[in-house]
PDB file of N, CA and C in Angstrom:
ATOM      1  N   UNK A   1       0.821  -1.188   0.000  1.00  0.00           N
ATOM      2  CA  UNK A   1       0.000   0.000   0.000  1.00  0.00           C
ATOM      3  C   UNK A   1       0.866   1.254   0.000  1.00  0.00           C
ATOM      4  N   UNK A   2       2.068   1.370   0.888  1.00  0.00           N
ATOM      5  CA  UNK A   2       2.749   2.771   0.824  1.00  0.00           C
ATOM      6  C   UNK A   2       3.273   2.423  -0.889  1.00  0.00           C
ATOM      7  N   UNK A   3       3.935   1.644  -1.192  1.00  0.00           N
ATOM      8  CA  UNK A   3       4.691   2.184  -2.561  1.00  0.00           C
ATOM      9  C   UNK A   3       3.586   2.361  -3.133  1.00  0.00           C
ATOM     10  N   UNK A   4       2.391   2.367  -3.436  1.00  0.00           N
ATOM     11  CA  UNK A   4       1.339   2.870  -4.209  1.00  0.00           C
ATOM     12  C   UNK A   4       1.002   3.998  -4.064  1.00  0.00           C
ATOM     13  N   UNK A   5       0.936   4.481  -2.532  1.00  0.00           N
ATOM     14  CA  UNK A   5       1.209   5.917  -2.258  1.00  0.00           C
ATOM     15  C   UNK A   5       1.660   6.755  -2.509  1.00  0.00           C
ATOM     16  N   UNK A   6       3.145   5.953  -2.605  1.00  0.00           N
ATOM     17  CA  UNK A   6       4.644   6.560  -3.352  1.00  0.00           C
ATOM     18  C   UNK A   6       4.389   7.039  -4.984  1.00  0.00           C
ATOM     19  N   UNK A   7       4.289   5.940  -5.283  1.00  0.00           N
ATOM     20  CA  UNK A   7       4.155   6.048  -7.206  1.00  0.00           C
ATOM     21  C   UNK A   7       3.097   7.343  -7.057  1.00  0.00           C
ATOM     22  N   UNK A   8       2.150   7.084  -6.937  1.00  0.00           N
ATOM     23  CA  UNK A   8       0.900   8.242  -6.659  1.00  0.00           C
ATOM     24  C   UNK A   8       1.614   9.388  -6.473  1.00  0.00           C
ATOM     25  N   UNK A   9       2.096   9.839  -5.539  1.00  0.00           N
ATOM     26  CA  UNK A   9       2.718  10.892  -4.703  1.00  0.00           C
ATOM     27  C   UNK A   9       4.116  11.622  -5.889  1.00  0.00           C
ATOM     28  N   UNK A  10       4.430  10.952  -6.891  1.00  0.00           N
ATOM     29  CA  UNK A  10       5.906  10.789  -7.773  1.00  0.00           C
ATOM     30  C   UNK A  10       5.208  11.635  -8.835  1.00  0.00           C
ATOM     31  N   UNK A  11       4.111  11.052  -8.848  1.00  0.00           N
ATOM     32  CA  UNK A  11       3.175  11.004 -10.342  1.00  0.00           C
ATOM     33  C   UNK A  11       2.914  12.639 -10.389  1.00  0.00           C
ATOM     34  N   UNK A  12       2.322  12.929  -9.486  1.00  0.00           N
ATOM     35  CA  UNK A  12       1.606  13.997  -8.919  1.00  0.00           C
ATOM     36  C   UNK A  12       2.466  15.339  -9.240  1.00  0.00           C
ATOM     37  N   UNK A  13       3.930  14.975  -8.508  1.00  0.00           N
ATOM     38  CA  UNK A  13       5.244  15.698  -8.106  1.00  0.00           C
ATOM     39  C   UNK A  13       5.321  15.810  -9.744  1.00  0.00           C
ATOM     40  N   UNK A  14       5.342  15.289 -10.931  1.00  0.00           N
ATOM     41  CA  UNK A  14       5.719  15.619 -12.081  1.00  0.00           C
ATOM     42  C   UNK A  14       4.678  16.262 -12.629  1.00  0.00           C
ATOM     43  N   UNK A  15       3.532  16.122 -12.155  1.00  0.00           N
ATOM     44  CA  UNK A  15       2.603  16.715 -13.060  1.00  0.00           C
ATOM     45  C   UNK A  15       2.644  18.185 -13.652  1.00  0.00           C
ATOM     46  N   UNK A  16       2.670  19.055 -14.693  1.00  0.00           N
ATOM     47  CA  UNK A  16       2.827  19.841 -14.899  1.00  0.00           C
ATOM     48  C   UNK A  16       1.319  20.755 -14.381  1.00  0.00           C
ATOM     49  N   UNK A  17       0.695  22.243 -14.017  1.00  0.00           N
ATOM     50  CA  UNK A  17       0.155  22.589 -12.733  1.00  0.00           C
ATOM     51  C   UNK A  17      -0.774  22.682 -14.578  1.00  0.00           C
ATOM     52  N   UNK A  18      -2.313  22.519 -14.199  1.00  0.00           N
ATOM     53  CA  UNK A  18      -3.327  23.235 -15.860  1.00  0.00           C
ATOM     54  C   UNK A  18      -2.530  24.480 -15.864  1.00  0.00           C
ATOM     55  N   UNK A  19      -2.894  24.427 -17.328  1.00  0.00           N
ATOM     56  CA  UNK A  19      -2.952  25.374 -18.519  1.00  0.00           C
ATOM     57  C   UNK A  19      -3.522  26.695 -17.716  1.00  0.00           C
ATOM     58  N   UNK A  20      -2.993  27.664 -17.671  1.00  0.00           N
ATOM     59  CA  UNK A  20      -3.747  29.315 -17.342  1.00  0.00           C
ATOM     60  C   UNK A  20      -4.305  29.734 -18.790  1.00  0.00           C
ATOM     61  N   UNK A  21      -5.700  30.164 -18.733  1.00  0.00           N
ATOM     62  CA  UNK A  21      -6.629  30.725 -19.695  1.00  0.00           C
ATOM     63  C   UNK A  21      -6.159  31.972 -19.863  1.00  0.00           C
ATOM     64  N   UNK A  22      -5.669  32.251 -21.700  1.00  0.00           N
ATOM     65  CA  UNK A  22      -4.720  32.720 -22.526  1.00  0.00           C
ATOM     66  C   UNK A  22      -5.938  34.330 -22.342  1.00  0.00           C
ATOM     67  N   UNK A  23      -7.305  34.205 -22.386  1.00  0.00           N
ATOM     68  CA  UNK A  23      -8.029  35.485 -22.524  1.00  0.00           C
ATOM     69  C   UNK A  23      -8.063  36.269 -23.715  1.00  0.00           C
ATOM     70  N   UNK A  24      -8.104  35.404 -24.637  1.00  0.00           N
ATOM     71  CA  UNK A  24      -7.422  35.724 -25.974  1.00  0.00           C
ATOM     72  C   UNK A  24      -8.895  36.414 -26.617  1.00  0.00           C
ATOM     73  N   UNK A  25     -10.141  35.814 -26.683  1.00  0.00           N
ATOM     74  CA  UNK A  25     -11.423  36.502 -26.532  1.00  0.00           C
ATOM     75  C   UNK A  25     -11.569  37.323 -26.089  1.00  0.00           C
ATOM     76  N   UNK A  26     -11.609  38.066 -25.146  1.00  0.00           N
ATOM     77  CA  UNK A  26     -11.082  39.089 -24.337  1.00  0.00           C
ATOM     78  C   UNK A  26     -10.697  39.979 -24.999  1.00  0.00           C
ATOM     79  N   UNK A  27      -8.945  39.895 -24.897  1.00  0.00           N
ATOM     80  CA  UNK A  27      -8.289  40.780 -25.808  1.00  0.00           C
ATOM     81  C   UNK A  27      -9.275  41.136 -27.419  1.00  0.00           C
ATOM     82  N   UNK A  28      -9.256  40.777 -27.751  1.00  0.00           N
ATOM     83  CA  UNK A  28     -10.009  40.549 -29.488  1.00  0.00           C
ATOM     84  C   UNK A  28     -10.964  41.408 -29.018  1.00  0.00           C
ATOM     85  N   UNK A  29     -11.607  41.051 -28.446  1.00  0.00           N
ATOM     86  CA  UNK A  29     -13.427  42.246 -27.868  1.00  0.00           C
ATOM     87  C   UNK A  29     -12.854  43.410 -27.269  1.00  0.00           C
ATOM     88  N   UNK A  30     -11.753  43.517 -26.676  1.00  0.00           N
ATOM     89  CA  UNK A  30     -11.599  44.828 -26.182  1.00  0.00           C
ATOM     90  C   UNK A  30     -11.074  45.351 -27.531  1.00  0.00           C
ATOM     91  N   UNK A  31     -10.150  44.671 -28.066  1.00  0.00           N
ATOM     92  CA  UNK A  31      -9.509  45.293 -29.275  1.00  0.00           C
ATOM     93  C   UNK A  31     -10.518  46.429 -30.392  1.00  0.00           C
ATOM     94  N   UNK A  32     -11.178  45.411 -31.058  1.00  0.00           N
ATOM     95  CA  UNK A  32     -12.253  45.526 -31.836  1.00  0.00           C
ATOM     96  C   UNK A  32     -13.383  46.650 -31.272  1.00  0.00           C
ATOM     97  N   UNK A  33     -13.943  46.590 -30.462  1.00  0.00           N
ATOM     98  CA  UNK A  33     -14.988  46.987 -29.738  1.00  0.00           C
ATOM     99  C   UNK A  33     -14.631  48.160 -28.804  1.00  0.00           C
ATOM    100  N   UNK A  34     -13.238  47.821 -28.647  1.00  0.00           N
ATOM    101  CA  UNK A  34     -13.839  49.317 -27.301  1.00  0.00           C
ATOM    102  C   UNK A  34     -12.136  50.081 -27.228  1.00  0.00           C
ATOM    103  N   UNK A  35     -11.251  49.823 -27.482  1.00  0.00           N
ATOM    104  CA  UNK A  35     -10.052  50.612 -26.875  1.00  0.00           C
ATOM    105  C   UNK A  35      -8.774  50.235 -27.819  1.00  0.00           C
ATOM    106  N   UNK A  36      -8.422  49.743 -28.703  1.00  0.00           N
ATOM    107  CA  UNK A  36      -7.327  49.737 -29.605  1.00  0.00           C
ATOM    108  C   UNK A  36      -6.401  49.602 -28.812  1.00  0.00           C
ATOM    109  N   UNK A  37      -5.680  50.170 -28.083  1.00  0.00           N
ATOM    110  CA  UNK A  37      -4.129  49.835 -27.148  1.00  0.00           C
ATOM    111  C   UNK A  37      -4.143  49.789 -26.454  1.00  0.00           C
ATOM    112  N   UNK A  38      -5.002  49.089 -25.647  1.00  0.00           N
ATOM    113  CA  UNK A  38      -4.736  48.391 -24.281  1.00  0.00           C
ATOM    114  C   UNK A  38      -5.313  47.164 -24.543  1.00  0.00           C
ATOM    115  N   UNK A  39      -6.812  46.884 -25.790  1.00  0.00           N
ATOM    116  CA  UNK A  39      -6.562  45.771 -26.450  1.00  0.00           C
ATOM    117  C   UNK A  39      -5.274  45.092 -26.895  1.00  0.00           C
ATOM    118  N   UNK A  40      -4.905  45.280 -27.572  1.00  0.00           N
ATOM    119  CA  UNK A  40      -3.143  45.218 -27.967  1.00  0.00           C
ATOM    120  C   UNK A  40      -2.376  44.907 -26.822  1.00  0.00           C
ATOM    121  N   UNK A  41      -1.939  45.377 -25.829  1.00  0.00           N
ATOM    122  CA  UNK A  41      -1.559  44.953 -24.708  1.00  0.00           C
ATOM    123  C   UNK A  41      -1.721  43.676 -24.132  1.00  0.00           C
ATOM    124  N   UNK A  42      -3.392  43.701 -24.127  1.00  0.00           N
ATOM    125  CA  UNK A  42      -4.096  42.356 -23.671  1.00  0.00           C
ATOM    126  C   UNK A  42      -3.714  41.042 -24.700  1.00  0.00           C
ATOM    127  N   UNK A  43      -3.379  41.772 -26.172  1.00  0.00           N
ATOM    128  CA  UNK A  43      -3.053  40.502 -26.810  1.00  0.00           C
ATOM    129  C   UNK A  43      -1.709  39.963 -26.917  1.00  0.00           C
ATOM    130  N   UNK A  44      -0.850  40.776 -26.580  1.00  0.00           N
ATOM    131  CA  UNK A  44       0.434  40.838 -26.348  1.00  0.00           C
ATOM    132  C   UNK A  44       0.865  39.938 -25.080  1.00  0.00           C
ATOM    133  N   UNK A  45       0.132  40.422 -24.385  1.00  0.00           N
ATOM    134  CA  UNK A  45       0.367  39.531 -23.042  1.00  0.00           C
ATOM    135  C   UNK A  45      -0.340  38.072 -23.206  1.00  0.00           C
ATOM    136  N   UNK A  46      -1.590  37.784 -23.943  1.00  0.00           N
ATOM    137  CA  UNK A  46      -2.699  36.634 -23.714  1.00  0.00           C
ATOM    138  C   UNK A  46      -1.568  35.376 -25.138  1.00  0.00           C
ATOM    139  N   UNK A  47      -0.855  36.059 -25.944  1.00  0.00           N
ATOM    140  CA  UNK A  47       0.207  35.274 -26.673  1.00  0.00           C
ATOM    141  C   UNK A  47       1.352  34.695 -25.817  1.00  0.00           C
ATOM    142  N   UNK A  48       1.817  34.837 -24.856  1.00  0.00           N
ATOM    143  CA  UNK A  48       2.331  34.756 -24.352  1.00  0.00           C
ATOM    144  C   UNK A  48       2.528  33.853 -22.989  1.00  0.00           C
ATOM    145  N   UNK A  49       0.999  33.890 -22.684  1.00  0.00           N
ATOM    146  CA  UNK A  49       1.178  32.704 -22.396  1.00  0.00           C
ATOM    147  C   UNK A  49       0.978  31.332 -22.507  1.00  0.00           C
ATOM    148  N   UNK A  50       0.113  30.596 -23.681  1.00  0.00           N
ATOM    149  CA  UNK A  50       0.717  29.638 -24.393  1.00  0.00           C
ATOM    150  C   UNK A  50       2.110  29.345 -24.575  1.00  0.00           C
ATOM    151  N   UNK A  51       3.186  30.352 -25.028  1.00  0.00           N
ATOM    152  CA  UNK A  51       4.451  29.784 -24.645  1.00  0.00           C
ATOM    153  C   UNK A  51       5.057  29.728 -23.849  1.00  0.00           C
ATOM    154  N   UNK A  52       4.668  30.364 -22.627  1.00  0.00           N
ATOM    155  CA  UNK A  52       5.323  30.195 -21.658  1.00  0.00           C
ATOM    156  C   UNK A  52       5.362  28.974 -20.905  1.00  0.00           C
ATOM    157  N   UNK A  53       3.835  28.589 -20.826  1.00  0.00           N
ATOM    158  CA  UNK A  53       3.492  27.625 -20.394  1.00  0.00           C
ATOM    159  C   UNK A  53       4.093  26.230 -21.255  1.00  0.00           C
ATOM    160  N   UNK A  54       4.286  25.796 -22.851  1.00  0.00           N
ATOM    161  CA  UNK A  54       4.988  24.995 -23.174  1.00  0.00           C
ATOM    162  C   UNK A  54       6.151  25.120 -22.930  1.00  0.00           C
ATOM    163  N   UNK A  55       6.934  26.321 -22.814  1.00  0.00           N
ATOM    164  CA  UNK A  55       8.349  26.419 -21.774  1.00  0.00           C
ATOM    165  C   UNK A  55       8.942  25.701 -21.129  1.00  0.00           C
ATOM    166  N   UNK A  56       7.707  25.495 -20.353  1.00  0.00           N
ATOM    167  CA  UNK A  56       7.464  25.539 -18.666  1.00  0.00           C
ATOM    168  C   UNK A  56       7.618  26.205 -17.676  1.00  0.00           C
ATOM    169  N   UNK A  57       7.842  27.170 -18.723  1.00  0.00           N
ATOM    170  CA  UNK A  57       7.723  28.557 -17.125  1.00  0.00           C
ATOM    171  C   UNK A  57       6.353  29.098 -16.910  1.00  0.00           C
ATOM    172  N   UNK A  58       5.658  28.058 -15.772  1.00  0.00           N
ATOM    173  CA  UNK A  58       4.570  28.173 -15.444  1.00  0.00           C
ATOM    174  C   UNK A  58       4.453  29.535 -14.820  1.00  0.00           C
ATOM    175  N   UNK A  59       5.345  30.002 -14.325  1.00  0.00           N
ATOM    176  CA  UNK A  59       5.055  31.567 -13.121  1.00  0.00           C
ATOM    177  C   UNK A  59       4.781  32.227 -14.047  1.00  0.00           C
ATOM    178  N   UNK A  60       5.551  32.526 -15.335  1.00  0.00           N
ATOM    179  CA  UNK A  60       5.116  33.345 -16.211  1.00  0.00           C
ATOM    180  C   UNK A  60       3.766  33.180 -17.225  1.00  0.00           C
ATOM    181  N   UNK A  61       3.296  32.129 -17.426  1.00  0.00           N
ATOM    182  CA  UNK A  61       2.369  31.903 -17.745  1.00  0.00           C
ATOM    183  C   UNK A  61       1.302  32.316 -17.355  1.00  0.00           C
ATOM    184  N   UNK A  62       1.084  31.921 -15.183  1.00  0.00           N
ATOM    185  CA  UNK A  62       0.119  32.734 -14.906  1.00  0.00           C
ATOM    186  C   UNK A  62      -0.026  33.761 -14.699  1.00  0.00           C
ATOM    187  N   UNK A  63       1.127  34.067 -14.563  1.00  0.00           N
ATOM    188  CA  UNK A  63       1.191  36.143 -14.806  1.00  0.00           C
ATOM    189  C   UNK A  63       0.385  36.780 -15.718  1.00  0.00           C
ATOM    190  N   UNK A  64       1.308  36.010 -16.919  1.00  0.00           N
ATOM    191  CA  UNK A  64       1.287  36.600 -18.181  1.00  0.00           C
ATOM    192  C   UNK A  64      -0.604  36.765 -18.101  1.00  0.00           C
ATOM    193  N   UNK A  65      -1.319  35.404 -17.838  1.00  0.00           N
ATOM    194  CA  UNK A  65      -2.836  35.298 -18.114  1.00  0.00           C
ATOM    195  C   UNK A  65      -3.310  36.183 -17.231  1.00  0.00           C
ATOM    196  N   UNK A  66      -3.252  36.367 -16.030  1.00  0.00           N
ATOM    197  CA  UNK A  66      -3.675  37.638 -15.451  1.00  0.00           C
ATOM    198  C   UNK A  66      -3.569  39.222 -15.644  1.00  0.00           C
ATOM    199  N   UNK A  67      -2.220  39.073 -16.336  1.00  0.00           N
ATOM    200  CA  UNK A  67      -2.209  40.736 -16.765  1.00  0.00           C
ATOM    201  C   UNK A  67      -2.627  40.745 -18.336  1.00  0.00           C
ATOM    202  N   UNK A  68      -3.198  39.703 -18.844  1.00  0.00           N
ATOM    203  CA  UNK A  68      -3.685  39.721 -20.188  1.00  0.00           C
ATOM    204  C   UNK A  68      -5.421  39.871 -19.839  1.00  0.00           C
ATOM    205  N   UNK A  69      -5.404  39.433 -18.624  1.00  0.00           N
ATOM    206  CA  UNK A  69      -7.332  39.632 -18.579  1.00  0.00           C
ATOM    207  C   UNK A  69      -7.678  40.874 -17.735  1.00  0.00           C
ATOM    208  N   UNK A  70      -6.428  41.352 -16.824  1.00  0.00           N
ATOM    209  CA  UNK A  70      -6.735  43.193 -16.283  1.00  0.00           C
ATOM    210  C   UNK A  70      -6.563  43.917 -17.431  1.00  0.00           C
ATOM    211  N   UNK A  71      -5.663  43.933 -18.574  1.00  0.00           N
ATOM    212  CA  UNK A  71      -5.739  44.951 -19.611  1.00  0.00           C
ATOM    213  C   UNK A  71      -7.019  44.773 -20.351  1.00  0.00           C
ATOM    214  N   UNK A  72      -7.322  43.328 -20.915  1.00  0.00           N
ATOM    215  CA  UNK A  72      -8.935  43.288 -21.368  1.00  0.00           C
ATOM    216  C   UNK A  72      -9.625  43.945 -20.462  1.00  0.00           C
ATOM    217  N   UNK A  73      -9.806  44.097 -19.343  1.00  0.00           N
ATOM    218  CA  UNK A  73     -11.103  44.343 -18.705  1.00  0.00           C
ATOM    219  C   UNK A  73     -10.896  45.708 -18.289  1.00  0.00           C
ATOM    220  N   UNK A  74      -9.614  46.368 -18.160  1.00  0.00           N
ATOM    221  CA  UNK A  74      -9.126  47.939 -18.217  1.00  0.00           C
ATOM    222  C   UNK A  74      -9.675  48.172 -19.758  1.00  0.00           C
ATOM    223  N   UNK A  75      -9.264  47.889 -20.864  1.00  0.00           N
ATOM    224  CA  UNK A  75      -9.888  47.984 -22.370  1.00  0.00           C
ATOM    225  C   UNK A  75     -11.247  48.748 -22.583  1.00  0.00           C
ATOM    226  N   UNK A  76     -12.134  47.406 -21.894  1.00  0.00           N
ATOM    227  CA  UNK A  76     -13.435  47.564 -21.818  1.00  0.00           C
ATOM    228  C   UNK A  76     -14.189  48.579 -20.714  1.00  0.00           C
ATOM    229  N   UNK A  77     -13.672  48.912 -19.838  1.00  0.00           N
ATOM    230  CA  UNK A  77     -14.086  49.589 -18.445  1.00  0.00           C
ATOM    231  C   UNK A  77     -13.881  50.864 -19.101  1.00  0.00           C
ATOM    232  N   UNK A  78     -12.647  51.146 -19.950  1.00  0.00           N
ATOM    233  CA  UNK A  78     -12.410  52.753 -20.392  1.00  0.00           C
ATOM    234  C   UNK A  78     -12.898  52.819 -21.348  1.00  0.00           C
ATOM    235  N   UNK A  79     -13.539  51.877 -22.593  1.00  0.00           N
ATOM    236  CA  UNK A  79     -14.351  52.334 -23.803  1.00  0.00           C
ATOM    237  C   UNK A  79     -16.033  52.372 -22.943  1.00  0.00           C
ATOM    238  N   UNK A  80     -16.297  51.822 -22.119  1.00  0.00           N
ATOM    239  CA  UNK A  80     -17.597  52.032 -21.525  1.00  0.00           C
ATOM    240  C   UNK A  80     -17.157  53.333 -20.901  1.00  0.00           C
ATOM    241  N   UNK A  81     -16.604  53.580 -20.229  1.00  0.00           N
ATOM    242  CA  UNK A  81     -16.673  55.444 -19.611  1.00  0.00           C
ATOM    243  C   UNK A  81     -16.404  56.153 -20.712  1.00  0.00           C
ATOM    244  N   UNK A  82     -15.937  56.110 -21.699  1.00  0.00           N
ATOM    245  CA  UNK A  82     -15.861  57.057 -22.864  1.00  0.00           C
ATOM    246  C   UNK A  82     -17.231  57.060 -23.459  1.00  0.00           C
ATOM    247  N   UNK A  83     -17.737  55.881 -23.629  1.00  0.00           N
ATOM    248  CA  UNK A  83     -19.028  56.057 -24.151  1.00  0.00           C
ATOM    249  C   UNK A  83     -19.949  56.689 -23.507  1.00  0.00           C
ATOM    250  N   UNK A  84     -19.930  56.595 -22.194  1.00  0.00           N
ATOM    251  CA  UNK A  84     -21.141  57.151 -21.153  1.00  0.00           C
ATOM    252  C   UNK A  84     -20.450  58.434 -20.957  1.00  0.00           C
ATOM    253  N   UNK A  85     -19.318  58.893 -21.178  1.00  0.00           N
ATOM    254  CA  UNK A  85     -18.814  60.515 -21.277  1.00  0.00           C
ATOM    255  C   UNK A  85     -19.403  60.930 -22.369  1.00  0.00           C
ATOM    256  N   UNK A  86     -19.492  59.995 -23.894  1.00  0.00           N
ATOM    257  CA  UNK A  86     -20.277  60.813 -24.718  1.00  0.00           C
ATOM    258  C   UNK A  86     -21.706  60.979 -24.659  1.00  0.00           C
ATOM    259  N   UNK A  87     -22.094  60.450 -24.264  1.00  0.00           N
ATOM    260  CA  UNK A  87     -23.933  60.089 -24.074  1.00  0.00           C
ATOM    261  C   UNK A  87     -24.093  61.194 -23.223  1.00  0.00           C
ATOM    262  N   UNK A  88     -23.336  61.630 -22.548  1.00  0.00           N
ATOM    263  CA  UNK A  88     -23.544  62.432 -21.253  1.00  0.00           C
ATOM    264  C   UNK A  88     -23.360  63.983 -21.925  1.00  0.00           C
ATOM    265  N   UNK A  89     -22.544  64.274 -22.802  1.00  0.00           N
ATOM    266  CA  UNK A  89     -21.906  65.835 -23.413  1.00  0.00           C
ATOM    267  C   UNK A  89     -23.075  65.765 -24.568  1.00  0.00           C
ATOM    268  N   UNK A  90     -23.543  64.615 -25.193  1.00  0.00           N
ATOM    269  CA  UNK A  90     -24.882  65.248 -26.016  1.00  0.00           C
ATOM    270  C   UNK A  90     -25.984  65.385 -25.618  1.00  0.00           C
ATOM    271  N   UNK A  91     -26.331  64.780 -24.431  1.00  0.00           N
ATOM    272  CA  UNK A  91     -27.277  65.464 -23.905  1.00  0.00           C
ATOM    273  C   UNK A  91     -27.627  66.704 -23.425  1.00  0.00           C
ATOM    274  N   UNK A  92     -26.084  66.892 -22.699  1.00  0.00           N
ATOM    275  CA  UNK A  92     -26.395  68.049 -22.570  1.00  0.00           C
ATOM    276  C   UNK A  92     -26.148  69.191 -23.342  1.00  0.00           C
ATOM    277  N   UNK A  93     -25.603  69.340 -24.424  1.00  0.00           N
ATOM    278  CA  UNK A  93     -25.675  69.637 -25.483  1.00  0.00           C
ATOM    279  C   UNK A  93     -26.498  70.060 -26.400  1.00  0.00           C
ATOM    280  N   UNK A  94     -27.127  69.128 -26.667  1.00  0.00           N
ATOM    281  CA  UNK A  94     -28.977  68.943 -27.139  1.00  0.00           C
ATOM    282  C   UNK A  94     -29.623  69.615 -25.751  1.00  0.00           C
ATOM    283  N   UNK A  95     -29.936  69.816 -24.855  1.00  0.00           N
ATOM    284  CA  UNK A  95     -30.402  70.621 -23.466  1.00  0.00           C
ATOM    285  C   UNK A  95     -29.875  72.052 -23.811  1.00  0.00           C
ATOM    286  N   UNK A  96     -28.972  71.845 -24.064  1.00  0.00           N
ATOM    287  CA  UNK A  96     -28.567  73.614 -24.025  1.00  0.00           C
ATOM    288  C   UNK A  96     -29.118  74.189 -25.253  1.00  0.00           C
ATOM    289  N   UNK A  97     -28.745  73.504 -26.390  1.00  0.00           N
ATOM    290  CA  UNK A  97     -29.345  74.225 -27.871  1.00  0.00           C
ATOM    291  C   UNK A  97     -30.732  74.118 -27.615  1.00  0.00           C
ATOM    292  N   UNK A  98     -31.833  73.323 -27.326  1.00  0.00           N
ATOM    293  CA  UNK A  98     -33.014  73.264 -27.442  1.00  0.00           C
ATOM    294  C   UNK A  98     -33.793  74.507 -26.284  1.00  0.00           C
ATOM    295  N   UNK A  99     -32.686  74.953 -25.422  1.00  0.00           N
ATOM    296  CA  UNK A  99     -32.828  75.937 -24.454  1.00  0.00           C
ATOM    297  C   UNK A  99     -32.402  77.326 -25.439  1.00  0.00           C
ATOM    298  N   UNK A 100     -31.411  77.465 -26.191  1.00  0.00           N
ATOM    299  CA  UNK A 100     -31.233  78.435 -26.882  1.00  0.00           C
ATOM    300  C   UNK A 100     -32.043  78.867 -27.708  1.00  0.00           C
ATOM    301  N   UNK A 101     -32.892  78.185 -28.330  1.00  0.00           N
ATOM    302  CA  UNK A 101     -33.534  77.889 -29.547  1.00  0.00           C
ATOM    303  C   UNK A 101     -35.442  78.414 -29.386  1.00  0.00           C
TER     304      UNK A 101
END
């Protein structure tokens, strides 16, 4: 029973840790859709770690996937406040001319 433990326990010790999710969707939707260079960023980083991870430099891998899914989601957070900054200056905009008028 222990050397079965053992082998088990060996097996384990080699296993390489999953794959960190590349966020590569992400990047692409922020790209496309909402912010151009910090999309870019996100894809820069979300390439990166696929190879890192066949490397095997797992640390960098999950780095890499975490700062590839804060720049996606920085991407998207600043094309949504730009948008609701514009929605916001034509209204009032349209308020003021329709007051002039």
């Amino acid at each position: 029973m222990d050397q079965r433990l053992q082998n088990q326990k060996n097996y384990s010790e080699h296993m390489p840790p999953p794959r960190p999710s590349n966020h590569l969707v992400l990047a692409i939707l922020c790209t496309v859709a909402c912010c151009m260079p910090l999309g870019i960023v996100s894809i820069v980083y979300s390439t990166k770690v696929d190879s890192a991870y066949n490397a095997g430099d797992y640390a960098l891998a999950e780095s890499s996937s975490k700062k590839a899914k804060n720049w996606g989601i920085a991407g998207i957070s600043s094309g949504f406040i730009v948008v609701v900054i514009y929605i916001l200056f034509m209204v009032v905009f349209a308020a003021a001319g329709a007051l002039d008028a």
